[in-house]
PDB file of N, CA and C in Angstrom:
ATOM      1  N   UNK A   1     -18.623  24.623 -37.787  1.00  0.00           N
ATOM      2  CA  UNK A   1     -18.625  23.860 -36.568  1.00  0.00           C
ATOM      3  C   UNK A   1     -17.325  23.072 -36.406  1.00  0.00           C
ATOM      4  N   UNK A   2     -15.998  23.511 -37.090  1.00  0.00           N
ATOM      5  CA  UNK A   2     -14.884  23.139 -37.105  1.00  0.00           C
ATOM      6  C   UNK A   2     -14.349  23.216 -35.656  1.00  0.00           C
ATOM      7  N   UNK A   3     -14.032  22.440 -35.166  1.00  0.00           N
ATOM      8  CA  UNK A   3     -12.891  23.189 -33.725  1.00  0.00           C
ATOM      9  C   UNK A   3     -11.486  22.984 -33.756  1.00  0.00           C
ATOM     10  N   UNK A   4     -10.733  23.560 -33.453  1.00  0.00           N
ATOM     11  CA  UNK A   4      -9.774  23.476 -33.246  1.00  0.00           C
ATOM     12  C   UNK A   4      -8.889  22.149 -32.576  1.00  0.00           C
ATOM     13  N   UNK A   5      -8.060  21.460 -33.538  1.00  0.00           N
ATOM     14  CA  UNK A   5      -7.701  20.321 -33.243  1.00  0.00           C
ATOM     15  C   UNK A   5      -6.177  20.489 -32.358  1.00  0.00           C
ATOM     16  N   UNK A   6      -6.071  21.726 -31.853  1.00  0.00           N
ATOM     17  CA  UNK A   6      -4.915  21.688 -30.732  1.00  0.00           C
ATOM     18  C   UNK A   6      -5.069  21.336 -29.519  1.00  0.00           C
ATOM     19  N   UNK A   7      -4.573  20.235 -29.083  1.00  0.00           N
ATOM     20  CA  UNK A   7      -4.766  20.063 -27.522  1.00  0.00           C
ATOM     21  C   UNK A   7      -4.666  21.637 -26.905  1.00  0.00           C
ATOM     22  N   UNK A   8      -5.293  21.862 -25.961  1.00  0.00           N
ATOM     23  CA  UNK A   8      -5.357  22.991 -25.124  1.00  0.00           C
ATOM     24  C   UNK A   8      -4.758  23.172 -24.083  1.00  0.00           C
ATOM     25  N   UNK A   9      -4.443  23.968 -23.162  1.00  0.00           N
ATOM     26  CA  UNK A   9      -3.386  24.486 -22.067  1.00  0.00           C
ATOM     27  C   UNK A   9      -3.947  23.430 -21.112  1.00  0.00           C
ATOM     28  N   UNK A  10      -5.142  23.665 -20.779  1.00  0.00           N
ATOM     29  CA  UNK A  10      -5.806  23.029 -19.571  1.00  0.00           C
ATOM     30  C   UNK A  10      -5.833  21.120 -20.023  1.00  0.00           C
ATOM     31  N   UNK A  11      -5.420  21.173 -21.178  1.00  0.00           N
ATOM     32  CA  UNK A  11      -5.647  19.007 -21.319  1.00  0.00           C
ATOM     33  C   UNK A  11      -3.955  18.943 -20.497  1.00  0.00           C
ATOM     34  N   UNK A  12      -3.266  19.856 -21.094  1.00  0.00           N
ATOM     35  CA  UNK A  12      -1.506  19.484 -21.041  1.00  0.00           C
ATOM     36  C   UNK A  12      -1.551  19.631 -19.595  1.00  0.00           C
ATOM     37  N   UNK A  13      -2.311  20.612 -19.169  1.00  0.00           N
ATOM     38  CA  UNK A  13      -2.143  20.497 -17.481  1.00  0.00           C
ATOM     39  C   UNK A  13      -2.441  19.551 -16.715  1.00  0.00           C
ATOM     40  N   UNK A  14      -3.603  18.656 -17.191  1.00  0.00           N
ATOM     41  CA  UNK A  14      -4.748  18.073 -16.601  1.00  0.00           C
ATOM     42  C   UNK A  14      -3.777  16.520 -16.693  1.00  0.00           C
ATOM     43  N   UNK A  15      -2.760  16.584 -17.813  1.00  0.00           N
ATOM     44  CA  UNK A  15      -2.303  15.212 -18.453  1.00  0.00           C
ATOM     45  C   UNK A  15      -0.826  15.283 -17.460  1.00  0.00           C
ATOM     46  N   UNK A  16      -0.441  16.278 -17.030  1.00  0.00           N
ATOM     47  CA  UNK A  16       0.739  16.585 -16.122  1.00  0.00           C
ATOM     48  C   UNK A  16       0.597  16.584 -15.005  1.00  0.00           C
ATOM     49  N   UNK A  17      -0.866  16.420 -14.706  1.00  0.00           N
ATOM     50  CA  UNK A  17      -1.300  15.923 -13.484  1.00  0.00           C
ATOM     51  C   UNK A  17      -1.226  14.668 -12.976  1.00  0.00           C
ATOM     52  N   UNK A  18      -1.556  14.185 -13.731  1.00  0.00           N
ATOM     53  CA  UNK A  18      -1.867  12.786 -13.683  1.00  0.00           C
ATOM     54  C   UNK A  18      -0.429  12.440 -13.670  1.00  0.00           C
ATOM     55  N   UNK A  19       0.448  12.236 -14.223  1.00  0.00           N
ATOM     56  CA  UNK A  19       1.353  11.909 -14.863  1.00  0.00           C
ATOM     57  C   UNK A  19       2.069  11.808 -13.300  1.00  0.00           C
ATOM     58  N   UNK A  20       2.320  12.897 -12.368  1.00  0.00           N
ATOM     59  CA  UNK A  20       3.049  13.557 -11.422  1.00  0.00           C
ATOM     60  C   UNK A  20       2.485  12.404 -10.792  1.00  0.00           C
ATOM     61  N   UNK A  21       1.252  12.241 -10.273  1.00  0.00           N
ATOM     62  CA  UNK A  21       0.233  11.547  -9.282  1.00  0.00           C
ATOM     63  C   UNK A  21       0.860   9.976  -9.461  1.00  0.00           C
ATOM     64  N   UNK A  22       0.404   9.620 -10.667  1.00  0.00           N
ATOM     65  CA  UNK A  22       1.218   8.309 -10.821  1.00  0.00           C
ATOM     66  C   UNK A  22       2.381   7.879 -10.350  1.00  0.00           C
ATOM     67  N   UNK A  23       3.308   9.272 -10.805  1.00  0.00           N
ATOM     68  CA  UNK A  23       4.994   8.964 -10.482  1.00  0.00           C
ATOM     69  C   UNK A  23       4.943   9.108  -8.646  1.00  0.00           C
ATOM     70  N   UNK A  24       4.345   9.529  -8.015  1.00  0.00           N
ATOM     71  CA  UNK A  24       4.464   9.163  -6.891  1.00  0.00           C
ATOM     72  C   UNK A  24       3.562   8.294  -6.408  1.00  0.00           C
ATOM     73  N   UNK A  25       2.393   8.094  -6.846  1.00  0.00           N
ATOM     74  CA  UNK A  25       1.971   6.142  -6.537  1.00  0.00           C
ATOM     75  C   UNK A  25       2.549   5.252  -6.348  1.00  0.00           C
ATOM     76  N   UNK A  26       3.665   5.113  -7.633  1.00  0.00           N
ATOM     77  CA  UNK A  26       4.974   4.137  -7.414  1.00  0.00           C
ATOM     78  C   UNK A  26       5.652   4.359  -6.614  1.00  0.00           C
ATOM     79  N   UNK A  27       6.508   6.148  -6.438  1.00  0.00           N
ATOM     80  CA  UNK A  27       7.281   5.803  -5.444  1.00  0.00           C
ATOM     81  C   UNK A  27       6.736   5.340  -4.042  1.00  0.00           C
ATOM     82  N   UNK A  28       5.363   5.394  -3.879  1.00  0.00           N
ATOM     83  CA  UNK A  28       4.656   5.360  -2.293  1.00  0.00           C
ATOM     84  C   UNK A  28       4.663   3.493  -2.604  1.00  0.00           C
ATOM     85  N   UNK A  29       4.410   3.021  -3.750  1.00  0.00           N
ATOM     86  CA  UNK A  29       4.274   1.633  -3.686  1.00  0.00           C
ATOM     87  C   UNK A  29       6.209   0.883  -3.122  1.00  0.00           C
ATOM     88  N   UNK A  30       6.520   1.413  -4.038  1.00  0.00           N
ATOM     89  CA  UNK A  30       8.311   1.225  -3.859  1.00  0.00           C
ATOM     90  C   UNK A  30       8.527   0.999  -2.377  1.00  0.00           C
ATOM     91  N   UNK A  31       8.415   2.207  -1.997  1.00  0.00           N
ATOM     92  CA  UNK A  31       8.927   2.863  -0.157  1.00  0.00           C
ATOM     93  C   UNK A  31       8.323   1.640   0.584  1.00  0.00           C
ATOM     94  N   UNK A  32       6.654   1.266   0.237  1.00  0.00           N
ATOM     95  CA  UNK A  32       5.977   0.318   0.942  1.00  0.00           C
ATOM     96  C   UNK A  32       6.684  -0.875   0.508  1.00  0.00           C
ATOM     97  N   UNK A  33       7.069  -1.478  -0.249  1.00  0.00           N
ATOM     98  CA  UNK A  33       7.802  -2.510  -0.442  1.00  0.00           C
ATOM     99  C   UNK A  33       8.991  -2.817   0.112  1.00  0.00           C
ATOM    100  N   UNK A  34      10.038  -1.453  -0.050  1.00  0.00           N
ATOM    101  CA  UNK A  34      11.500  -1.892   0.883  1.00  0.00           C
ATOM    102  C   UNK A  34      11.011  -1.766   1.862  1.00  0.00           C
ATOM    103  N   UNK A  35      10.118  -1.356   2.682  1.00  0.00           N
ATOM    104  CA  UNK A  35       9.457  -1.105   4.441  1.00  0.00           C
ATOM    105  C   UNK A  35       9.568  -2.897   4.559  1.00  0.00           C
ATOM    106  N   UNK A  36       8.661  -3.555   3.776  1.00  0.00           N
ATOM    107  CA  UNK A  36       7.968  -4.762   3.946  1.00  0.00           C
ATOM    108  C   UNK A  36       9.256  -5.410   3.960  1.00  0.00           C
ATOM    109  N   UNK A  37      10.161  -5.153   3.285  1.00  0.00           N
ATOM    110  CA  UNK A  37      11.680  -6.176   3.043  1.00  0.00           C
ATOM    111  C   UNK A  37      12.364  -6.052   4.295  1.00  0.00           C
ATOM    112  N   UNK A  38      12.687  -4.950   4.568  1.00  0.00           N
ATOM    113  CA  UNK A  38      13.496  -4.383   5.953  1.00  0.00           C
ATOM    114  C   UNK A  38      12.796  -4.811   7.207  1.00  0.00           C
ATOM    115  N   UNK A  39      11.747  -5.068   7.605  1.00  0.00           N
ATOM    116  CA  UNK A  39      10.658  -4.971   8.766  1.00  0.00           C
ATOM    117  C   UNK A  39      11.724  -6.594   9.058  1.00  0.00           C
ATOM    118  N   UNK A  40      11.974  -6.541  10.107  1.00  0.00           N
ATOM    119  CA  UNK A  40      12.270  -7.716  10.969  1.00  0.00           C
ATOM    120  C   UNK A  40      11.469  -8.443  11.612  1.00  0.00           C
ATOM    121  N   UNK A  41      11.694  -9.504  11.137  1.00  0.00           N
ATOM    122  CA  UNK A  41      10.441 -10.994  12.197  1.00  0.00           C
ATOM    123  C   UNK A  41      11.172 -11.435  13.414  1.00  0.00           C
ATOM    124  N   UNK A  42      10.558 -11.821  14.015  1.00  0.00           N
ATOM    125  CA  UNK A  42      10.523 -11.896  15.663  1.00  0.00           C
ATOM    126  C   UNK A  42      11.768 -13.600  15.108  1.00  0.00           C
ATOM    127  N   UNK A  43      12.336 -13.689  16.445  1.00  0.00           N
ATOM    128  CA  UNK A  43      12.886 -14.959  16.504  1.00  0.00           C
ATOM    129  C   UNK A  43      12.551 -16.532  15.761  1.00  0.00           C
ATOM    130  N   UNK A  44      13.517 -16.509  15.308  1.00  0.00           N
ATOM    131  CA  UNK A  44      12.967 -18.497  14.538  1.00  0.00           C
ATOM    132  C   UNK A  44      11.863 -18.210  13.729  1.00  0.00           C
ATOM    133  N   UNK A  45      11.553 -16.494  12.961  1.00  0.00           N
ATOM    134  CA  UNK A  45      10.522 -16.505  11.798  1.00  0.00           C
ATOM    135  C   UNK A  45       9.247 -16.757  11.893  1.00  0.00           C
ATOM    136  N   UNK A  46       8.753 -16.339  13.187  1.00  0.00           N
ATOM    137  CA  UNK A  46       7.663 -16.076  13.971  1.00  0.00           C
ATOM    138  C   UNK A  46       6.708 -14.715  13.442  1.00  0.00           C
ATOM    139  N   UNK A  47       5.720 -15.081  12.801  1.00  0.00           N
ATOM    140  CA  UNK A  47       4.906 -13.504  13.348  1.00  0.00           C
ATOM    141  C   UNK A  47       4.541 -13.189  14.621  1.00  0.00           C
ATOM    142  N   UNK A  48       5.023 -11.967  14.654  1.00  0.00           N
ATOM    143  CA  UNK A  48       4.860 -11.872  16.239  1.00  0.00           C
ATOM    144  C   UNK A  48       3.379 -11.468  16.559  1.00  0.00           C
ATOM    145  N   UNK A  49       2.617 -10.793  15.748  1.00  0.00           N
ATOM    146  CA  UNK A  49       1.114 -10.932  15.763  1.00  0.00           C
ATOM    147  C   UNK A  49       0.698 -12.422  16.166  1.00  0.00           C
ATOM    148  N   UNK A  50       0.845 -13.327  15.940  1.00  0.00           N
ATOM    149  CA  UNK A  50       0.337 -14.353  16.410  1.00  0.00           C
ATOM    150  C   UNK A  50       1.172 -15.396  17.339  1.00  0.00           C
ATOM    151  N   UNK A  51       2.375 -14.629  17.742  1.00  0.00           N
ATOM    152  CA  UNK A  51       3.418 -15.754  18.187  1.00  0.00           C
ATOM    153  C   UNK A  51       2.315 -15.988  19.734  1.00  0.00           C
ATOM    154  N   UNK A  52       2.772 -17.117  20.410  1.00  0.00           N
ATOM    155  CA  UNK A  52       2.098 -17.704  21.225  1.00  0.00           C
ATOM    156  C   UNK A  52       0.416 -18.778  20.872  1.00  0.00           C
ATOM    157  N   UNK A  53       0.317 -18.550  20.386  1.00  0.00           N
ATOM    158  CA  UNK A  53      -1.623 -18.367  19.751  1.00  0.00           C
ATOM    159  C   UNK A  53      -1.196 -20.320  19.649  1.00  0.00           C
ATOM    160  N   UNK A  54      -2.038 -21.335  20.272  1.00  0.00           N
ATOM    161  CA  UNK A  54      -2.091 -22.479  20.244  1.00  0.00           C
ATOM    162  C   UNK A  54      -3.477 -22.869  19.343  1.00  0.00           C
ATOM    163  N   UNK A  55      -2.905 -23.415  17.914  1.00  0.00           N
ATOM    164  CA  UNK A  55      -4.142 -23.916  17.396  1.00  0.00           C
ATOM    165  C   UNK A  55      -5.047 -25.146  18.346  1.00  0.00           C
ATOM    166  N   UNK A  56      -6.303 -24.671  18.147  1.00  0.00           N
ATOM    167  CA  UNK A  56      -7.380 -25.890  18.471  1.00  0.00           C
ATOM    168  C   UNK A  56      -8.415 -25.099  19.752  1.00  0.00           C
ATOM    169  N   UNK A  57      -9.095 -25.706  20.386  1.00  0.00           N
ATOM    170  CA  UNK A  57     -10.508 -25.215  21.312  1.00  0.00           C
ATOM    171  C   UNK A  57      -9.757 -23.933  22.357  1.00  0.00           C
ATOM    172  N   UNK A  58      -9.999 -22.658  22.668  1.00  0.00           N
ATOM    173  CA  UNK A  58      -9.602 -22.005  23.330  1.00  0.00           C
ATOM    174  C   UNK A  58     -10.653 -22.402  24.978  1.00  0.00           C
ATOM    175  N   UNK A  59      -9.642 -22.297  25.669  1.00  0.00           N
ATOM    176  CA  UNK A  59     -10.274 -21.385  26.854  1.00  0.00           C
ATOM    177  C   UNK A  59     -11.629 -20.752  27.241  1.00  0.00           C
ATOM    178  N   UNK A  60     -12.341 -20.739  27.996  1.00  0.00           N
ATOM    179  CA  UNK A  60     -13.703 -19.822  27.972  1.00  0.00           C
ATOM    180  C   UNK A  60     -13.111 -18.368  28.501  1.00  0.00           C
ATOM    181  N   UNK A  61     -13.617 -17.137  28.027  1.00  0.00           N
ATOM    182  CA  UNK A  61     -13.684 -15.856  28.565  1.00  0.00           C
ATOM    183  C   UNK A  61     -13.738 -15.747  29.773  1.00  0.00           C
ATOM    184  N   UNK A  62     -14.734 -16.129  30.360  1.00  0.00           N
ATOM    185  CA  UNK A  62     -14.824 -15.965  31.873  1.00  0.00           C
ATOM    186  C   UNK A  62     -15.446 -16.969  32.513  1.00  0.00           C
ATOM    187  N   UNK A  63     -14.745 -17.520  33.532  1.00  0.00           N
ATOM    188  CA  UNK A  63     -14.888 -18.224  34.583  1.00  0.00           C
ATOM    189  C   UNK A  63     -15.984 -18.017  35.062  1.00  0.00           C
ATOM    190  N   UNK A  64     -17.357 -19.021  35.192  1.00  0.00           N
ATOM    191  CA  UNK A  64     -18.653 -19.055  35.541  1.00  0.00           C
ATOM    192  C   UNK A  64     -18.658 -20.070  36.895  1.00  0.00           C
TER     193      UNK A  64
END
């Protein structure tokens, strides 16, 4: 009931898989990072998602 203690074709494949997958995780993490560095903010360092937006009680929806 000895087995054979050689890693097998299919582990080295399975481990070169992974390996590949990873190395482009990072580069997809990388790319997303200089994106995030490069992306320009709106004037005077504004998100522009919220530029305008006045904290405190809004407005009602619709005029009753």
């Amino acid at each position: 009931m000895n087995r054979n203690g050689k890693p097998t074709i299919n582990k080295r494949n399975r481990e070169q898989a992974r390996r590949e997958k990873n190395q482009a995780k990072a580069e997809r993490r990388d790319r997303r990072a200089d994106e995030r560095r490069e992306r320009e903010r709106a004037p005077g360092g504004e998100d522009p998602d919220i530029a305008g937006i006045v904290p405190g009680p809004q407005p009602p929806l619709w005029n009753d």
